[in-house]
PDB file of N, CA and C in Angstrom:
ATOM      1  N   UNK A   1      93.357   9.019  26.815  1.00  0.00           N
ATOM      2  CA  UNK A   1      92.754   9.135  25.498  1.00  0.00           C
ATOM      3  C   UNK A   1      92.285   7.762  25.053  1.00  0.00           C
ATOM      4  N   UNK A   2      90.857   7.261  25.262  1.00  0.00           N
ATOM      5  CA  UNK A   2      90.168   6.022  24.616  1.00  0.00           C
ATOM      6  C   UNK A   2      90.331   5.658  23.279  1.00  0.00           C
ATOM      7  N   UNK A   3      90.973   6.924  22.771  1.00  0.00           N
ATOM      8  CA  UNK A   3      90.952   6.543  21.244  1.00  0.00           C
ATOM      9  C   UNK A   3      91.985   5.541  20.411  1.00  0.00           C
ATOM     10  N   UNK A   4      93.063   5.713  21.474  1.00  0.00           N
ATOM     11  CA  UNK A   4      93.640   4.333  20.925  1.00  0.00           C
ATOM     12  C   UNK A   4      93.790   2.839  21.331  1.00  0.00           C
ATOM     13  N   UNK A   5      92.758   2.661  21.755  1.00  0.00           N
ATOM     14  CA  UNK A   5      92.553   1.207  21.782  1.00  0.00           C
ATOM     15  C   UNK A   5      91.696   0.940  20.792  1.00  0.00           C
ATOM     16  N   UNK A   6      91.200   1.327  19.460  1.00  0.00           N
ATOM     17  CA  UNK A   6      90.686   1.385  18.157  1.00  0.00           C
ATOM     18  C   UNK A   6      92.112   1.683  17.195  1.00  0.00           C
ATOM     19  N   UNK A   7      93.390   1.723  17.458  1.00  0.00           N
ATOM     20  CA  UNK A   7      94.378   2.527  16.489  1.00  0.00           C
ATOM     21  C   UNK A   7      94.986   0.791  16.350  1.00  0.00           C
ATOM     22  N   UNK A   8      94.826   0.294  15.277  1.00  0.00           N
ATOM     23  CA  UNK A   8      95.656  -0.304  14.675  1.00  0.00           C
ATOM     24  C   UNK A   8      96.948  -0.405  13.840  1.00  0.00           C
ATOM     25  N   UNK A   9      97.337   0.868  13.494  1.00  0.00           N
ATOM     26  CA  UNK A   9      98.649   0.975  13.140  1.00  0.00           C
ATOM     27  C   UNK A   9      99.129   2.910  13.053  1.00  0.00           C
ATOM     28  N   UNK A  10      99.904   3.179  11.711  1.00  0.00           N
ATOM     29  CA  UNK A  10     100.211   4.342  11.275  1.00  0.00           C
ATOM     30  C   UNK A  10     100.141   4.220  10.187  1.00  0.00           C
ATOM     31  N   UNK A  11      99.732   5.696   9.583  1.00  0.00           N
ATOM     32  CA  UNK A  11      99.864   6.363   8.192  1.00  0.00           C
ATOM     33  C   UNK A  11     100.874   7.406   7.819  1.00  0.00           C
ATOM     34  N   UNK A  12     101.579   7.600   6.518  1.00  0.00           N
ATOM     35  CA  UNK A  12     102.605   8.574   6.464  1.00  0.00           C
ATOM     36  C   UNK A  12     102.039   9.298   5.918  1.00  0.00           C
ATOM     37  N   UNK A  13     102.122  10.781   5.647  1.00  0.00           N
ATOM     38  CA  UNK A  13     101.652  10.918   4.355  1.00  0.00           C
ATOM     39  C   UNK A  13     103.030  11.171   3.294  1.00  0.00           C
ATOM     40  N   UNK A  14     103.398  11.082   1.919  1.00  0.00           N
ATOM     41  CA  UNK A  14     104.330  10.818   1.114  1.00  0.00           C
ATOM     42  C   UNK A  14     104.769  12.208   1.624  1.00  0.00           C
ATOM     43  N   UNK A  15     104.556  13.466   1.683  1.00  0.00           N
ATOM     44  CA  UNK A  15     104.897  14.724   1.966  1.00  0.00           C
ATOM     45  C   UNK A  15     105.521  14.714   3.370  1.00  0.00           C
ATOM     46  N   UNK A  16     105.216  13.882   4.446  1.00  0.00           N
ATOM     47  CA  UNK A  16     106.294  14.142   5.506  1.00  0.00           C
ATOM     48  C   UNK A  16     106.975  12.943   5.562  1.00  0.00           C
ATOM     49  N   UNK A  17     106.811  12.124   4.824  1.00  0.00           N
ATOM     50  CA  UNK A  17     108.074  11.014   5.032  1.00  0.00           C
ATOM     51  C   UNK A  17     109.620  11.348   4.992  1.00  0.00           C
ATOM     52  N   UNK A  18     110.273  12.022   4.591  1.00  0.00           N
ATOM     53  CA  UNK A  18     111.364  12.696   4.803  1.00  0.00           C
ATOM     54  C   UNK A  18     111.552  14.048   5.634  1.00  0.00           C
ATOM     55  N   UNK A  19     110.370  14.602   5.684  1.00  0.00           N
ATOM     56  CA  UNK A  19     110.472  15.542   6.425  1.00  0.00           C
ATOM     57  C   UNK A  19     110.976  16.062   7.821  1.00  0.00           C
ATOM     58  N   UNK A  20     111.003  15.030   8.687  1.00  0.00           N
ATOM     59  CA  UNK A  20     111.173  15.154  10.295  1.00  0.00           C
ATOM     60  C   UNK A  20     112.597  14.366  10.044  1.00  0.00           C
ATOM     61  N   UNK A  21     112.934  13.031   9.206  1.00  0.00           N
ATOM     62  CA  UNK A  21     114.336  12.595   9.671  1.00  0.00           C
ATOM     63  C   UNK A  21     115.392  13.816   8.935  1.00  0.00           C
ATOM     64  N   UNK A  22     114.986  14.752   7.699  1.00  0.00           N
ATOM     65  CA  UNK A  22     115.851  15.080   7.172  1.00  0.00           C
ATOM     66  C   UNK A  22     115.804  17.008   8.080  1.00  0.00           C
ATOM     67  N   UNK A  23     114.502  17.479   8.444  1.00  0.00           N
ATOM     68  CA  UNK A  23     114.447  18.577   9.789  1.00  0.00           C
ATOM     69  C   UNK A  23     114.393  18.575  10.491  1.00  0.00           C
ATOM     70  N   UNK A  24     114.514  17.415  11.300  1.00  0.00           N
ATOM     71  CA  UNK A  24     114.531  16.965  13.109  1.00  0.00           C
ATOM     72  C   UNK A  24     115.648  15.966  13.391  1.00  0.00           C
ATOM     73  N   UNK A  25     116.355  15.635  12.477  1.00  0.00           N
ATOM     74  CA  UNK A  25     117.140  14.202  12.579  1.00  0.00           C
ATOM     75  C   UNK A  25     116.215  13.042  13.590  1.00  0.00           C
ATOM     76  N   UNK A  26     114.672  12.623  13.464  1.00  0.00           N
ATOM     77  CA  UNK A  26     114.035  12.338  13.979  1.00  0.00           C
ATOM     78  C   UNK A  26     113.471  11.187  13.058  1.00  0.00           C
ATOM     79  N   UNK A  27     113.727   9.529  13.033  1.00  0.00           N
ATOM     80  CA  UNK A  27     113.238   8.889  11.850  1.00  0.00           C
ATOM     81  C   UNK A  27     111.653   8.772  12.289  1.00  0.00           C
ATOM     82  N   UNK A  28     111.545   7.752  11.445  1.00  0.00           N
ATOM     83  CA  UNK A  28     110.179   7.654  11.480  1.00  0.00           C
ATOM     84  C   UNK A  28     109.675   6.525  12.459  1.00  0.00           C
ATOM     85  N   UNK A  29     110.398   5.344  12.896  1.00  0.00           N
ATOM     86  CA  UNK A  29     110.477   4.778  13.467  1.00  0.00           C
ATOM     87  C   UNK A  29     110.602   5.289  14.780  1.00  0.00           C
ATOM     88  N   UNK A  30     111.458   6.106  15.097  1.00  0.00           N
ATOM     89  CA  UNK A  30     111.236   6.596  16.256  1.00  0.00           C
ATOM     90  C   UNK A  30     109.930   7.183  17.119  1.00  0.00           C
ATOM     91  N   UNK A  31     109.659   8.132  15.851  1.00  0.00           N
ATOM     92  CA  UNK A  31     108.247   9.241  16.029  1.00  0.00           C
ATOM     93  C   UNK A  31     107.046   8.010  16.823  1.00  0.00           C
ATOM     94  N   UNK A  32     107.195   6.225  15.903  1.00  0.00           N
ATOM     95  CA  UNK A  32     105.805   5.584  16.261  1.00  0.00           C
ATOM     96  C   UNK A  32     106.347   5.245  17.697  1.00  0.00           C
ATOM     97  N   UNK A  33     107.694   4.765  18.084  1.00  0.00           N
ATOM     98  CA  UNK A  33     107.826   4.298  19.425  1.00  0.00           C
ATOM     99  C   UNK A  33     107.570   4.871  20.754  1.00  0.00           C
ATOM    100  N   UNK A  34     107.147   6.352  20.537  1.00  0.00           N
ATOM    101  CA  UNK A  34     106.775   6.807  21.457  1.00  0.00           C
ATOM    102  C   UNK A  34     105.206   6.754  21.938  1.00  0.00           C
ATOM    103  N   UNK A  35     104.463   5.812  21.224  1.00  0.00           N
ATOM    104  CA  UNK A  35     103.148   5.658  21.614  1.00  0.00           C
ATOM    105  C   UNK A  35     103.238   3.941  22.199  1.00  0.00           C
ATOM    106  N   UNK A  36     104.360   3.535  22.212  1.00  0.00           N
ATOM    107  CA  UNK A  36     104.464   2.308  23.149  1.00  0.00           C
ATOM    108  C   UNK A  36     104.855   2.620  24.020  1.00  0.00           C
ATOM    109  N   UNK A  37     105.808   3.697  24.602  1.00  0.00           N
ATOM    110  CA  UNK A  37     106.505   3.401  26.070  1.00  0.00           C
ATOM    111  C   UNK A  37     105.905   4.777  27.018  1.00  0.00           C
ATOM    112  N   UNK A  38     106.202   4.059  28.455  1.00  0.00           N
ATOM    113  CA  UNK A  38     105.583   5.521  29.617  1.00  0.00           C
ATOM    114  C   UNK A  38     106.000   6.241  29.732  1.00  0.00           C
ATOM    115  N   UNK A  39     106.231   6.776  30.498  1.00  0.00           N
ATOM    116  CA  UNK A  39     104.997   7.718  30.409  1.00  0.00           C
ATOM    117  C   UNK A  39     104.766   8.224  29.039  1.00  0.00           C
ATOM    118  N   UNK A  40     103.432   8.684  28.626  1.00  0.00           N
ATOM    119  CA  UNK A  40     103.282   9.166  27.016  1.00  0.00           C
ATOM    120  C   UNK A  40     102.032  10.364  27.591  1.00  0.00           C
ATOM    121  N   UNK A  41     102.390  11.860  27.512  1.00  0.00           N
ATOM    122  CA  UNK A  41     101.483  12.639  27.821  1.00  0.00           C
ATOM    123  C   UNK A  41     100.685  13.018  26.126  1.00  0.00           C
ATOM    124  N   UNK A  42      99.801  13.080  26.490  1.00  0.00           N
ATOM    125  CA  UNK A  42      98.927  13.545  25.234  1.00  0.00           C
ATOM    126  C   UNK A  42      98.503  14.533  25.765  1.00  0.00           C
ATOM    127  N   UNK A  43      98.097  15.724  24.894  1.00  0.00           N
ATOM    128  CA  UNK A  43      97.233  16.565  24.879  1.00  0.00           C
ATOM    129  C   UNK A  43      96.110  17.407  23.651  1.00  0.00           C
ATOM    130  N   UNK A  44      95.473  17.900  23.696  1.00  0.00           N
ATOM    131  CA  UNK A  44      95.057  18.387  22.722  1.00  0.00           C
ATOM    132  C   UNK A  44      95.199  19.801  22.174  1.00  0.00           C
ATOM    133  N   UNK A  45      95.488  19.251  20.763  1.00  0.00           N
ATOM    134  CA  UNK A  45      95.990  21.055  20.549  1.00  0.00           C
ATOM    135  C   UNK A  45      95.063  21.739  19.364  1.00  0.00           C
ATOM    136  N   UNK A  46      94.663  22.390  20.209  1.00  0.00           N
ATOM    137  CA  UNK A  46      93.294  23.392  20.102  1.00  0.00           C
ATOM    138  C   UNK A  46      94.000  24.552  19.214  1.00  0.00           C
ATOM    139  N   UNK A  47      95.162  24.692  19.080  1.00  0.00           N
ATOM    140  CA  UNK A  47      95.340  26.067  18.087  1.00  0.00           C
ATOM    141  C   UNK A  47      95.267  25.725  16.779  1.00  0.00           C
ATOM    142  N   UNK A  48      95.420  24.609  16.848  1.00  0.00           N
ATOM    143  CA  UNK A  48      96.078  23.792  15.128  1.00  0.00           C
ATOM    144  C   UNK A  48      94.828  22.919  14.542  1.00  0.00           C
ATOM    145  N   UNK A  49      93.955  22.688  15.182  1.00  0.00           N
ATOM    146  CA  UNK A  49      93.006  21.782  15.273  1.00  0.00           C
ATOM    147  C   UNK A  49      91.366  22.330  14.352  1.00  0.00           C
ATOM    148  N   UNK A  50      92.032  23.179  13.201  1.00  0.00           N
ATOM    149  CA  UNK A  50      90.545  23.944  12.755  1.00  0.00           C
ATOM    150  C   UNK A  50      89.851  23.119  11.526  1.00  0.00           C
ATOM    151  N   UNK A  51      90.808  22.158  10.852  1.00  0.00           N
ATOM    152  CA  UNK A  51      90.548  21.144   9.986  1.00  0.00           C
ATOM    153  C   UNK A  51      90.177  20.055  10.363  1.00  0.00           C
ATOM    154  N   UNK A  52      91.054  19.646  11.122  1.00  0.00           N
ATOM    155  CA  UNK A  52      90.737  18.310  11.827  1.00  0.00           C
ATOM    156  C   UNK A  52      91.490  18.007  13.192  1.00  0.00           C
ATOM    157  N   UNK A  53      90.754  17.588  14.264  1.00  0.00           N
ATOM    158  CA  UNK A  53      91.536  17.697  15.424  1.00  0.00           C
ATOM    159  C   UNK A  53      92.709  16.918  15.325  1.00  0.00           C
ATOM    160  N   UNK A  54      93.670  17.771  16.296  1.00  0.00           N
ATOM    161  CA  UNK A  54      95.058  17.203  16.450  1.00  0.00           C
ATOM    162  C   UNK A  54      95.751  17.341  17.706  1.00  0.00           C
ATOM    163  N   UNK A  55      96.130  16.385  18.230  1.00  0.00           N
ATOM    164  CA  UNK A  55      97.110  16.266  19.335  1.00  0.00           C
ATOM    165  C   UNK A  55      98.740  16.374  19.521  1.00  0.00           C
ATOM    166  N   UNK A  56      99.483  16.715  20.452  1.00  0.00           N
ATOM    167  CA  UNK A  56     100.792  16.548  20.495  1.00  0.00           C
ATOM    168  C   UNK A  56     100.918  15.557  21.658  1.00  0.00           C
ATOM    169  N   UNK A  57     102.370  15.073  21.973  1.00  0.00           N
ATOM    170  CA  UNK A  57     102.291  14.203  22.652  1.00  0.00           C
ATOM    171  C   UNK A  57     103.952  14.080  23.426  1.00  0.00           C
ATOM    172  N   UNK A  58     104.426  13.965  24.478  1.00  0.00           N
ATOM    173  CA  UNK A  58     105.743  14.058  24.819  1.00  0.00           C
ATOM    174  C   UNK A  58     105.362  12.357  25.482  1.00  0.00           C
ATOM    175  N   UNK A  59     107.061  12.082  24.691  1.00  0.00           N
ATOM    176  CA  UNK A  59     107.237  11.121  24.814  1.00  0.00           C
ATOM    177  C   UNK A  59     108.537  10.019  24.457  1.00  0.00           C
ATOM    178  N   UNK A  60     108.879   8.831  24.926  1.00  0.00           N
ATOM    179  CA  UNK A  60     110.358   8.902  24.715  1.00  0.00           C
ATOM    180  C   UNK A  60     110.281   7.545  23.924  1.00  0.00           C
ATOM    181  N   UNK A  61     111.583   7.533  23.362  1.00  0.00           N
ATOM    182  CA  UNK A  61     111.759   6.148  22.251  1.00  0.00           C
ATOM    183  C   UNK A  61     112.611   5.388  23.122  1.00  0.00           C
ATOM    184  N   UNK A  62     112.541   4.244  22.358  1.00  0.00           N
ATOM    185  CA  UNK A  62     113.040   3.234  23.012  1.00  0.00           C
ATOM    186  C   UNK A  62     114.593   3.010  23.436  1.00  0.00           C
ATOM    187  N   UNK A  63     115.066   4.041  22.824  1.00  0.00           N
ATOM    188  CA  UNK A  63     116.867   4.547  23.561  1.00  0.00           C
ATOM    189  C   UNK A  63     116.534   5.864  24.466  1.00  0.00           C
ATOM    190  N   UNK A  64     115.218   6.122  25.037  1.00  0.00           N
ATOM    191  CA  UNK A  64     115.003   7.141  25.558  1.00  0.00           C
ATOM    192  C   UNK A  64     115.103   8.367  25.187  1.00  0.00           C
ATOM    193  N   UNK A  65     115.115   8.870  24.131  1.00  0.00           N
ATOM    194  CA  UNK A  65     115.396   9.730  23.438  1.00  0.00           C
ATOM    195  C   UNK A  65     113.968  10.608  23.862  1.00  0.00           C
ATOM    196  N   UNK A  66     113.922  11.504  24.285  1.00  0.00           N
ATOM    197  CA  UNK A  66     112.650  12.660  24.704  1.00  0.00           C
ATOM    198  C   UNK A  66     112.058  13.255  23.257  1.00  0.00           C
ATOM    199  N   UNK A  67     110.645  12.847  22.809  1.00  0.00           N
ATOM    200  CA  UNK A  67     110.058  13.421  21.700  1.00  0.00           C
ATOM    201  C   UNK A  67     109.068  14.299  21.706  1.00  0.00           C
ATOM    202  N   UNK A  68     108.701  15.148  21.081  1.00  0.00           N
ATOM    203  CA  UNK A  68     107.958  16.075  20.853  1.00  0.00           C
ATOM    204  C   UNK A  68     107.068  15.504  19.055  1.00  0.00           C
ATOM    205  N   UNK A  69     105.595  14.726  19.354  1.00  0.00           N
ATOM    206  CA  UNK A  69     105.443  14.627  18.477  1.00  0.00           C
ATOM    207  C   UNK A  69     103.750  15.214  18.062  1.00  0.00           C
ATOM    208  N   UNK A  70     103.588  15.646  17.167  1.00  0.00           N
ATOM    209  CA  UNK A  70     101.679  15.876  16.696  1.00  0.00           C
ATOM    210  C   UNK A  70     101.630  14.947  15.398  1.00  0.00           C
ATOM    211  N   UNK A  71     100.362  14.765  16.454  1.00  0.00           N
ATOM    212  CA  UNK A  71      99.221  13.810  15.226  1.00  0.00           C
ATOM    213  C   UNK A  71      98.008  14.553  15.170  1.00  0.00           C
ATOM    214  N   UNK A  72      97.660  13.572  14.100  1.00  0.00           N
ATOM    215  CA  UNK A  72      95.991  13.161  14.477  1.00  0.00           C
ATOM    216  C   UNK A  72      95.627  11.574  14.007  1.00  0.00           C
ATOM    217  N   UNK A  73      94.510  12.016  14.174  1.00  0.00           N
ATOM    218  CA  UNK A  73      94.163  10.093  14.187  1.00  0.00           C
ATOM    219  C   UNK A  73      93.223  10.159  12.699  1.00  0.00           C
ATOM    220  N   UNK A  74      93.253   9.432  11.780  1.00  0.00           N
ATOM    221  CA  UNK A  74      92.463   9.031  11.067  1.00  0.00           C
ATOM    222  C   UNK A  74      91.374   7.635  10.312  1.00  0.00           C
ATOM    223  N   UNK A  75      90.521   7.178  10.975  1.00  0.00           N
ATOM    224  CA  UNK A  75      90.021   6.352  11.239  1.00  0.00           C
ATOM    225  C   UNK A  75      90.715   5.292  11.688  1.00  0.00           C
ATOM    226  N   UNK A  76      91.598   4.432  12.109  1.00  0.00           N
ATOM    227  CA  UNK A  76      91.985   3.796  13.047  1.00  0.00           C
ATOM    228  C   UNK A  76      93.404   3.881  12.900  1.00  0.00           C
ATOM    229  N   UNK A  77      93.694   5.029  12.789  1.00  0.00           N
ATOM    230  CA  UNK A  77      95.913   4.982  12.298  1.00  0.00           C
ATOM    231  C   UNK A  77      96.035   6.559  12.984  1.00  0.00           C
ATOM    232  N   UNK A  78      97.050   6.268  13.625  1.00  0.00           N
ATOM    233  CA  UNK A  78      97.538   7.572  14.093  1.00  0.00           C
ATOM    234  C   UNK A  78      98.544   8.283  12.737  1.00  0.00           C
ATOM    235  N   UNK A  79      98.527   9.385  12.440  1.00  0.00           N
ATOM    236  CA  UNK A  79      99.206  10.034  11.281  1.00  0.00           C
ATOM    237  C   UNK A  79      99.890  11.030  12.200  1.00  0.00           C
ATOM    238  N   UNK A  80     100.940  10.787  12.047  1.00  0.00           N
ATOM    239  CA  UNK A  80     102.545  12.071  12.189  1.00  0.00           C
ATOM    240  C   UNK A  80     102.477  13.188  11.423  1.00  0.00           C
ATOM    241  N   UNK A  81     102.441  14.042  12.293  1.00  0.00           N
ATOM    242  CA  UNK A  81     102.409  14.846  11.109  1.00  0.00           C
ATOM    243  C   UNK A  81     103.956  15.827  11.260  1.00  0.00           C
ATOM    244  N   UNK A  82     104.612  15.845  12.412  1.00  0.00           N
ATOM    245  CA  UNK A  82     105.418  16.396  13.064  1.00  0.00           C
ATOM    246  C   UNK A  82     106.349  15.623  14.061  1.00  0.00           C
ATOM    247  N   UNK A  83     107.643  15.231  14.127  1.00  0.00           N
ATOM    248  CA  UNK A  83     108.337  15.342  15.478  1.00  0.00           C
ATOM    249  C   UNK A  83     109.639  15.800  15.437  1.00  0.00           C
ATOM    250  N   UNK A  84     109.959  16.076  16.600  1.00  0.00           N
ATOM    251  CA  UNK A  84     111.324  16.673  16.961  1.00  0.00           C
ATOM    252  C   UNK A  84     111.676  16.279  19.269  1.00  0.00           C
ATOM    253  N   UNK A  85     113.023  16.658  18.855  1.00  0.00           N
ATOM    254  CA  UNK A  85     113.190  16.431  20.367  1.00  0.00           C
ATOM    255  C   UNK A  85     112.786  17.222  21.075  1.00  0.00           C
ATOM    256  N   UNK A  86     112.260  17.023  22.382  1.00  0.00           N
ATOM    257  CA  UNK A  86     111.574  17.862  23.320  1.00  0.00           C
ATOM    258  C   UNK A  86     112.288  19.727  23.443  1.00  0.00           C
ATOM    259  N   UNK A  87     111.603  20.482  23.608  1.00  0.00           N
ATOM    260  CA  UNK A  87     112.636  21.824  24.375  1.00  0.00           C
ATOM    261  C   UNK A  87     113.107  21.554  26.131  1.00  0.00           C
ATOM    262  N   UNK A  88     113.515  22.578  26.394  1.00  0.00           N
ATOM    263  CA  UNK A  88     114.186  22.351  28.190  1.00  0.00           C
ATOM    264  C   UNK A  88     112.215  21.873  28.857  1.00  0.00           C
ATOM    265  N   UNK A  89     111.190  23.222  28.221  1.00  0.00           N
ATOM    266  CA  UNK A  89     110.234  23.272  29.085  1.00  0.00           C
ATOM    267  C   UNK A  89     109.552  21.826  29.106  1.00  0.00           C
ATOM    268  N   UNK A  90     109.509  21.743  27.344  1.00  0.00           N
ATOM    269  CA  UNK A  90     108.828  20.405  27.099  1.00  0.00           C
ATOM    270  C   UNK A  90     109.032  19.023  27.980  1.00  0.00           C
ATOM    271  N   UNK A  91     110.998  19.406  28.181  1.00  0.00           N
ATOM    272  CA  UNK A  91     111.309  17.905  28.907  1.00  0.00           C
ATOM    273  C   UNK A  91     111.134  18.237  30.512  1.00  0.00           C
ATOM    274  N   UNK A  92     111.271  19.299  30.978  1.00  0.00           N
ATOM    275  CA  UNK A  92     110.770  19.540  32.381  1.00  0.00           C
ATOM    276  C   UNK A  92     109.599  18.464  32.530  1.00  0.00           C
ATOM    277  N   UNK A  93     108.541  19.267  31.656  1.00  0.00           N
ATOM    278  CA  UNK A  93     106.958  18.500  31.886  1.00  0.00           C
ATOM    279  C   UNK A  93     107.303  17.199  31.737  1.00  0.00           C
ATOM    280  N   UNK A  94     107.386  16.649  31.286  1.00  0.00           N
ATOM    281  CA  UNK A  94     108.118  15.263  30.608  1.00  0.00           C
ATOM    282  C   UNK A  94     108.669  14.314  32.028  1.00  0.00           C
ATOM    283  N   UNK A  95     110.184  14.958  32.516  1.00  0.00           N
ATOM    284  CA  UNK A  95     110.592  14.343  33.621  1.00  0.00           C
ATOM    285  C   UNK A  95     109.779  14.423  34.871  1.00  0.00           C
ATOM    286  N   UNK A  96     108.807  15.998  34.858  1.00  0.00           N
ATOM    287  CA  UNK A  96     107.943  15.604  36.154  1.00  0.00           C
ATOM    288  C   UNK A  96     107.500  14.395  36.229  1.00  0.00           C
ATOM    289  N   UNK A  97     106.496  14.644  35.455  1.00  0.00           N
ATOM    290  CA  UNK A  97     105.208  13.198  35.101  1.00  0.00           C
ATOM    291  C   UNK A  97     106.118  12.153  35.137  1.00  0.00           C
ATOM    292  N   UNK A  98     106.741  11.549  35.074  1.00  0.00           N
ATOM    293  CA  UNK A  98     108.026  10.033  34.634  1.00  0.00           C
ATOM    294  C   UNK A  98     108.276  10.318  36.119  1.00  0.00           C
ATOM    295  N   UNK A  99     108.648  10.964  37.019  1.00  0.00           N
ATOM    296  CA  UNK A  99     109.089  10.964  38.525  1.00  0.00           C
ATOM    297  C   UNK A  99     108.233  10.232  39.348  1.00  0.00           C
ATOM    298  N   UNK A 100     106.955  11.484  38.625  1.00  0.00           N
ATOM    299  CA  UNK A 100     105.806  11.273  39.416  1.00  0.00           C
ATOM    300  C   UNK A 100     104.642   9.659  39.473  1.00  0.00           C
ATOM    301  N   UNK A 101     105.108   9.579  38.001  1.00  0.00           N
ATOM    302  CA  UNK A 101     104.750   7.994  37.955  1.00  0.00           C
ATOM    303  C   UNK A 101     105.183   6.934  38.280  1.00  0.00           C
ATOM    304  N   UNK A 102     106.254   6.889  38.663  1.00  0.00           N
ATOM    305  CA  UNK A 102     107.259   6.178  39.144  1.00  0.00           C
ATOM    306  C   UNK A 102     107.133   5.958  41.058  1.00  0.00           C
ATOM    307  N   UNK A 103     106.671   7.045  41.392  1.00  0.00           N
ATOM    308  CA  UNK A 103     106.031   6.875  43.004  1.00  0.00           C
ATOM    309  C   UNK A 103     104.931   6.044  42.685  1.00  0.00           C
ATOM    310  N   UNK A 104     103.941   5.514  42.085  1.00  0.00           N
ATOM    311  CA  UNK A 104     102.946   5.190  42.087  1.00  0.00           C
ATOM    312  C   UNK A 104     103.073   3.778  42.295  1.00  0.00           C
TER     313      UNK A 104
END
């Protein structure tokens, strides 16, 4: 995804700033660290995406913690709009790709 080498930081919005640490036990700090470390799968999610496109993204924090997070991007800030810890399937996909990158 080219688009973030234009992303200079994050945006909250005041409505989910409590939302994910107090329904995911997931802070907020965490949610951004998963767009620093590898593997980080992005994809695009086309069901949710009728306002403005939005992505999810599996990916782990810096105690390794496996995340499940959606954004979208708004002119150069990635916005959270969602995270939580991966499911079994989510982290399957997750540990493939991290195996598989790891041969490389």
């Amino acid at each position: 995804m080219n688009r973030f080498t234009e992303i200079t930081g994050f945006q909250w919005d005041e409505g989910n700033l409590l939302k994910n640490p107090e329904k995911h036990g997931v802070s907020n700090s965490e949610s951004e660290e998963i767009f620093f470390n590898e593997p980080l799968i992005v994809t695009n999610d086309q069901k949710h995406s009728e306002i403005e496109p939005r992505w999810y993204a599996l990916g782990k924090t810096n105690e390794s913690r496996l995340l499940f997070t959606v954004f979208t991007i708004r002119h150069d800030k990635i916005r959270i709009i969602s995270s939580r810890e991966m499911n079994n399937k989510e982290r399957g996909i997750y540990e493939n790709t991290e195996k598989n990158s790891a041969r490389i």
